[in-house]
Protein backbone atom coordinates (compact mmCIF):
# COMPACT_ATOMS: atom_id res chain seq x y z
CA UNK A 1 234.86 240.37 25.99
CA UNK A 2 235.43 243.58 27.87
CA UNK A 3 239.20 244.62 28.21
CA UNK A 4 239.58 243.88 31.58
CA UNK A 5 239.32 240.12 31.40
CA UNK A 6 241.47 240.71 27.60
CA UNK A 7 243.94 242.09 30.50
CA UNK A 8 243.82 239.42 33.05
CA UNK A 9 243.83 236.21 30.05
CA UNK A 10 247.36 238.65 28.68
CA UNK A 11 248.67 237.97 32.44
CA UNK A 12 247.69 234.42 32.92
CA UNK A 13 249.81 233.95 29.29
CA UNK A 14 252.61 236.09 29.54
CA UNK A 15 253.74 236.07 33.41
CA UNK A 16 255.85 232.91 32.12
CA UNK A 17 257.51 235.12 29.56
CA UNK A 18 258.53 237.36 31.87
CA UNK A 19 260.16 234.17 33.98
CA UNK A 20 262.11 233.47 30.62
CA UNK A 21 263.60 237.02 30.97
CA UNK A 22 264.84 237.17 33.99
CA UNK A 23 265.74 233.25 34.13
CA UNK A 24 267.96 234.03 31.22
CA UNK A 25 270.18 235.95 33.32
CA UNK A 26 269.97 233.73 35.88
CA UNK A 27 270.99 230.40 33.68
CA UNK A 28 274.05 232.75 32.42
CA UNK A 29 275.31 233.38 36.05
CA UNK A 30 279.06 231.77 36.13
CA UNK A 31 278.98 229.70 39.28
CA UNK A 32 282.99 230.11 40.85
CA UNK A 33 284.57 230.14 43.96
CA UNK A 34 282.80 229.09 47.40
CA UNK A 35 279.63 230.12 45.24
CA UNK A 36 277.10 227.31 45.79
CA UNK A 37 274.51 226.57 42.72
CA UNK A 38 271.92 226.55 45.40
CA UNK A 39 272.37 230.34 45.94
CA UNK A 40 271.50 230.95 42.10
CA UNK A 41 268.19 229.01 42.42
CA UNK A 42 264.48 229.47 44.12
CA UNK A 43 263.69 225.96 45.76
CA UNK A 44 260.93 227.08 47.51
CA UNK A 45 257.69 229.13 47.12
CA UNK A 46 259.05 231.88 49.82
CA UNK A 47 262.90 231.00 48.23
CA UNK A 48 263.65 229.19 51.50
CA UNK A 49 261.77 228.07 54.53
CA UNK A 50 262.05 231.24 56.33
CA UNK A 51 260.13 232.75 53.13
CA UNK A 52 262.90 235.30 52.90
CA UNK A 53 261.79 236.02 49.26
CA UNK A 54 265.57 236.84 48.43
CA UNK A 55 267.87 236.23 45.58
CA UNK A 56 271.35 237.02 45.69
CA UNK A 57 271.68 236.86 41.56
CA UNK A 58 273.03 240.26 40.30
CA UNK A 59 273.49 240.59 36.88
CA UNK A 60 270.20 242.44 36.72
CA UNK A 61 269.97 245.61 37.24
CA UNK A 62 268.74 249.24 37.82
CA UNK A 63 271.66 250.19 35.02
CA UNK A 64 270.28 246.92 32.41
CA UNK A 65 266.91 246.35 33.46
CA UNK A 66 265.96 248.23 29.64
CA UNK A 67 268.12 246.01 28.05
CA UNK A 68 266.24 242.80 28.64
CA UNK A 69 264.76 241.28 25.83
CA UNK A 70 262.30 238.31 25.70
CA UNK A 71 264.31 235.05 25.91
CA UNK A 72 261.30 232.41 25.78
CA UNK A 73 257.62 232.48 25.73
CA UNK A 74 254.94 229.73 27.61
CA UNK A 75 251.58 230.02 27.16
CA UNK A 76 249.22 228.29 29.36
CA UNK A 77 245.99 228.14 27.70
CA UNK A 78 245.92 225.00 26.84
CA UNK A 79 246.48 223.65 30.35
CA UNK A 80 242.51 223.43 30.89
CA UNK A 81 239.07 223.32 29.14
CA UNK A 82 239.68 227.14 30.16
CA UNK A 83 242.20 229.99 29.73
CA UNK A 84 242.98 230.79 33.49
CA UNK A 85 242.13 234.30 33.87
CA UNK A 86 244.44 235.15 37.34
CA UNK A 87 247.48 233.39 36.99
CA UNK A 88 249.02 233.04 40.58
CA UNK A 89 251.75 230.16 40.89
CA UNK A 90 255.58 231.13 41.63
CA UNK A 91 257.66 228.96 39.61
CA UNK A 92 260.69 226.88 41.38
CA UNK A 93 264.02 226.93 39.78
CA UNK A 94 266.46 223.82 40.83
CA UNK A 95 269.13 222.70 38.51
CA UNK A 96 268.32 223.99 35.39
CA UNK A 97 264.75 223.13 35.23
CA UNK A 98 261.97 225.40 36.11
CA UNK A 99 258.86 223.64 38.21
CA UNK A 100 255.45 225.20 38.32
CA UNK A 101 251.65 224.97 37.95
CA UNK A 102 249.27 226.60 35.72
CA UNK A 103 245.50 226.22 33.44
CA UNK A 104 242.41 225.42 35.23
CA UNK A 105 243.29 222.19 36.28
CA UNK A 106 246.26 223.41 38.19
CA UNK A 107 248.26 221.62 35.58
CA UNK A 108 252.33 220.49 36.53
CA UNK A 109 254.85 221.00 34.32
CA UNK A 110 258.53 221.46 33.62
CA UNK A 111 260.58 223.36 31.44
CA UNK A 112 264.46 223.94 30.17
CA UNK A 113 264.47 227.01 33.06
CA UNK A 114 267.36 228.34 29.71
CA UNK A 115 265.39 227.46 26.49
CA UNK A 116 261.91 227.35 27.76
CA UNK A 117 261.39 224.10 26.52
CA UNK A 118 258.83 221.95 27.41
CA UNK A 119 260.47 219.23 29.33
CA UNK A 120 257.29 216.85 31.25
CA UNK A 121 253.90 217.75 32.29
CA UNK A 122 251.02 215.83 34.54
CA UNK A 123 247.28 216.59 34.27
CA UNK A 124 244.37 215.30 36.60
CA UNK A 125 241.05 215.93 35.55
CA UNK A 126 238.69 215.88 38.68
CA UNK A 127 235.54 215.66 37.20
CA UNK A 128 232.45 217.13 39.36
CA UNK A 129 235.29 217.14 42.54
CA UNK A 130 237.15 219.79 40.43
CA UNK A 131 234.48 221.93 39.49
CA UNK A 132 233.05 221.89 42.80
CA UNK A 133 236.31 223.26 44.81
CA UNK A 134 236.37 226.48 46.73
CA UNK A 135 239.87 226.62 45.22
CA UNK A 136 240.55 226.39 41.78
CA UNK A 137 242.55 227.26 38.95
CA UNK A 138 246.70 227.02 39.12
CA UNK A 139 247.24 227.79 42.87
CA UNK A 140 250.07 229.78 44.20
CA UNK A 141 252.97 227.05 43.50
CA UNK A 142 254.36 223.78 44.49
CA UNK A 143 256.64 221.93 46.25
CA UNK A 144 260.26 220.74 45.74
CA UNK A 145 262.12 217.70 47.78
CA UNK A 146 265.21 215.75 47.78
CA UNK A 147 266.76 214.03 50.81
CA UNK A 148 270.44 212.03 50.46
CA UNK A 149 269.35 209.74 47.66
CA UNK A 150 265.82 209.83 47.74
CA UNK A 151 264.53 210.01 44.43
CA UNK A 152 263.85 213.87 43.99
CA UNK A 153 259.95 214.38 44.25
CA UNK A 154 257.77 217.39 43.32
CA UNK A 155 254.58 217.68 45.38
CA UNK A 156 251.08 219.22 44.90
CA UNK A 157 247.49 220.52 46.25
CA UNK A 158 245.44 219.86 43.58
CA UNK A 159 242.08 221.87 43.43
CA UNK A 160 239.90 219.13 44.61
CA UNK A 161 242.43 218.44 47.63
CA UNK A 162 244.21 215.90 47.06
CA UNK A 163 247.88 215.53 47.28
CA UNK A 164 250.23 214.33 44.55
CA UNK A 165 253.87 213.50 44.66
CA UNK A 166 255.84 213.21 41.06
CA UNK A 167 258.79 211.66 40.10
CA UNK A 168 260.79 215.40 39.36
CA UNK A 169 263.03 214.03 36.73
CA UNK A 170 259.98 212.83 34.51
CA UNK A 171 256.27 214.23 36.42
CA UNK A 172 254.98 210.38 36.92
CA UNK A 173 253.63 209.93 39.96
CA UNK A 174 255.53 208.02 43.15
CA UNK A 175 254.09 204.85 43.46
CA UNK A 176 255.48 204.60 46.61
CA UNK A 177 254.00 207.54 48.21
CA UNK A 178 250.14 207.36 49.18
CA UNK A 179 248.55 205.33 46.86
CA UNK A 180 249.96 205.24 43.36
CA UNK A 181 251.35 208.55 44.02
CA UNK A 182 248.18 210.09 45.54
CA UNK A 183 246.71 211.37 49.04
CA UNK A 184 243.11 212.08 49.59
CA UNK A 185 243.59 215.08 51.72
CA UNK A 186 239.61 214.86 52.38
CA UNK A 187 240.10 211.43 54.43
CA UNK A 188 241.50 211.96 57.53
CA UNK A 189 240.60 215.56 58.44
CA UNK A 190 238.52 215.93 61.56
CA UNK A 191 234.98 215.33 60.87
CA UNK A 192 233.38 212.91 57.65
CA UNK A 193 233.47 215.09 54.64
CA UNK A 194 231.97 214.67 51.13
CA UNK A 195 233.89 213.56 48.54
CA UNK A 196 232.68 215.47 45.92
CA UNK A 197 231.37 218.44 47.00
CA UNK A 198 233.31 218.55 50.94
CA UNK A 199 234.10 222.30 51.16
CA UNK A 200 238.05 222.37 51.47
CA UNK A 201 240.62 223.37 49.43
CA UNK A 202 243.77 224.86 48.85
CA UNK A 203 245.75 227.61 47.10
CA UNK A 204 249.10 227.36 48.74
CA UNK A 205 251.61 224.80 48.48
CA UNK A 206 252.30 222.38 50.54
CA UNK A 207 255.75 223.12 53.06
CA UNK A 208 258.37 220.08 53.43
CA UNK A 209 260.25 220.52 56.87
CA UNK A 210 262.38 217.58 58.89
CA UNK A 211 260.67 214.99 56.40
CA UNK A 212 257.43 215.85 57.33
CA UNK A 213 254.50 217.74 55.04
CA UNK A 214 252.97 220.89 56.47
CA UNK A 215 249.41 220.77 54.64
CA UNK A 216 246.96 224.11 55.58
CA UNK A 217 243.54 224.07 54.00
CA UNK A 218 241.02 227.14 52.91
CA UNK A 219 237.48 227.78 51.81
CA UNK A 220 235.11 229.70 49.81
CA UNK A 221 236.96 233.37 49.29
CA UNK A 222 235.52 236.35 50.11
CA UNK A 223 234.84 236.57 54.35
CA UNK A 224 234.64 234.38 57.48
CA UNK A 225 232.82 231.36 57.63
CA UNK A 226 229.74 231.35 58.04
CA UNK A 227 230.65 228.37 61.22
CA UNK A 228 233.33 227.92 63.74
CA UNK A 229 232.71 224.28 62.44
CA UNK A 230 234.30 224.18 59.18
CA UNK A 231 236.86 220.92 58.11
CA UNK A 232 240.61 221.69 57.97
CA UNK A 233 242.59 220.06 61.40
CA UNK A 234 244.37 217.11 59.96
CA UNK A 235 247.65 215.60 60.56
CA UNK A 236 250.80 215.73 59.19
CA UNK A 237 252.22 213.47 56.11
CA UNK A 238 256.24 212.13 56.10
CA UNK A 239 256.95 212.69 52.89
CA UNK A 240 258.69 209.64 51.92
CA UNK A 241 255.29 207.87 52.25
CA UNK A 242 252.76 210.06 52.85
CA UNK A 243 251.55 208.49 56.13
CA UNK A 244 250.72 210.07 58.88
CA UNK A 245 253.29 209.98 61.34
CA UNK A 246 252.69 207.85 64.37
């Protein structure tokens, strides 16, 4: 095994760690005042839908930043036949419980965002769809939704395109939503695609705005297609249901 792919396997385990670093400073942050616990979390991929990418948390520091020791470790090896070897996804923090994806099988799980522990996780094996994606491994991240009293949903590209909405307190999926919790993102696009080896995919995840499910889709990496033809116009989802709306 040469050293750089020793190098990339280290990042694919220990970006995590890091998270349990600076996530320890963030689960000791008093909450007082007009604060809101909102302001002390990351519910979206960008941190909020404008993708400002900013955190107002302050206890770390130019002054501490040497100080910080390890506070948990999570290893994602085992989250696949496969160690991953370029770990991508940015990890949502919402009350106490960190959200993310990770393994070659874009595995979900969730963990005690204070302790690390391992708290619920959700696995689909794909098969030939899987292997055949233009888009594997753990993606860049997921999605995080709650509306009034709507049961509190995380939602998911996995690599062979489909989407998949879990229950965020335990990772089962919504039988509600699609069906049995599941979207076939390669029905509906605009032209008949295979199944199995239909050439769409997705890194990104999914953006929830006014109810409604932004889904993108991407192809093989590495240039422009090689036709103006390729699948990826689809509609919309609601995401109480995953229909399309009307």
């Amino acid at each position: 095994m040469t050293r750089e792919v020793q190098r990339s396997r280290w990042v694919s385990t220990a970006i995590l760690a890091l998270a349990g670093v600076i996530l320890a400073g963030a689960a000791a942050v008093q909450v007082s005042g007009e604060e809101k616990l909102a302001d002390h979390e990351w519910r979206t991929y960008g941190g909020d839908l404008a993708s400002t990418r900013y955190s107002p948390l302050d206890q770390i520091e130019s002054s501490n930043f040497n100080a910080l020791e390890i506070a948990w470790q999570f290893k994602t090896d085992n989250l696949g036949p496969r160690p991953e070897s370029r770990y991508q996804s940015t990890p949502l923090v919402i009350d106490g419980v960190l959200y993310s994806t990770g393994g070659s099988r874009r595995t979900v799980f969730a963990l005690d965002a204070e302790t690390g522990e391992l708290l619920w996780i959700h696995r689909i094996d794909e098969g030939e769809r899987g292997e055949a994606a233009p888009r594997r491994l753990s993606g860049r991240g997921l999605t995080y939704w709650q509306e009034g009293s709507e049961l509190a949903r995380i939602i998911y590209i996995t690599p062979g395109y489909q989407m998949v909405a879990l229950d965020a307190a335990n990772g089962r999926p919504v039988a509600s939503f699609g069906s049995d919790g599941i979207i076939d993102l390669k029905k509906g696009l605009d032209q008949e695609l295979d199944p199995i080896t239909g050439e769409v995919g997705l890194h990104a995840a999914p953006v929830v705005a006014d109810g409604v499910i932004l889904v993108g889709a991407a192809h093989l990496p590495g240039g422009a297609p090689a036709t103006k033809e390729k699948p990826g116009l689809r509609p919309n989802l609601w995401v109480e249901t995953g229909h399309a709306p009307l």
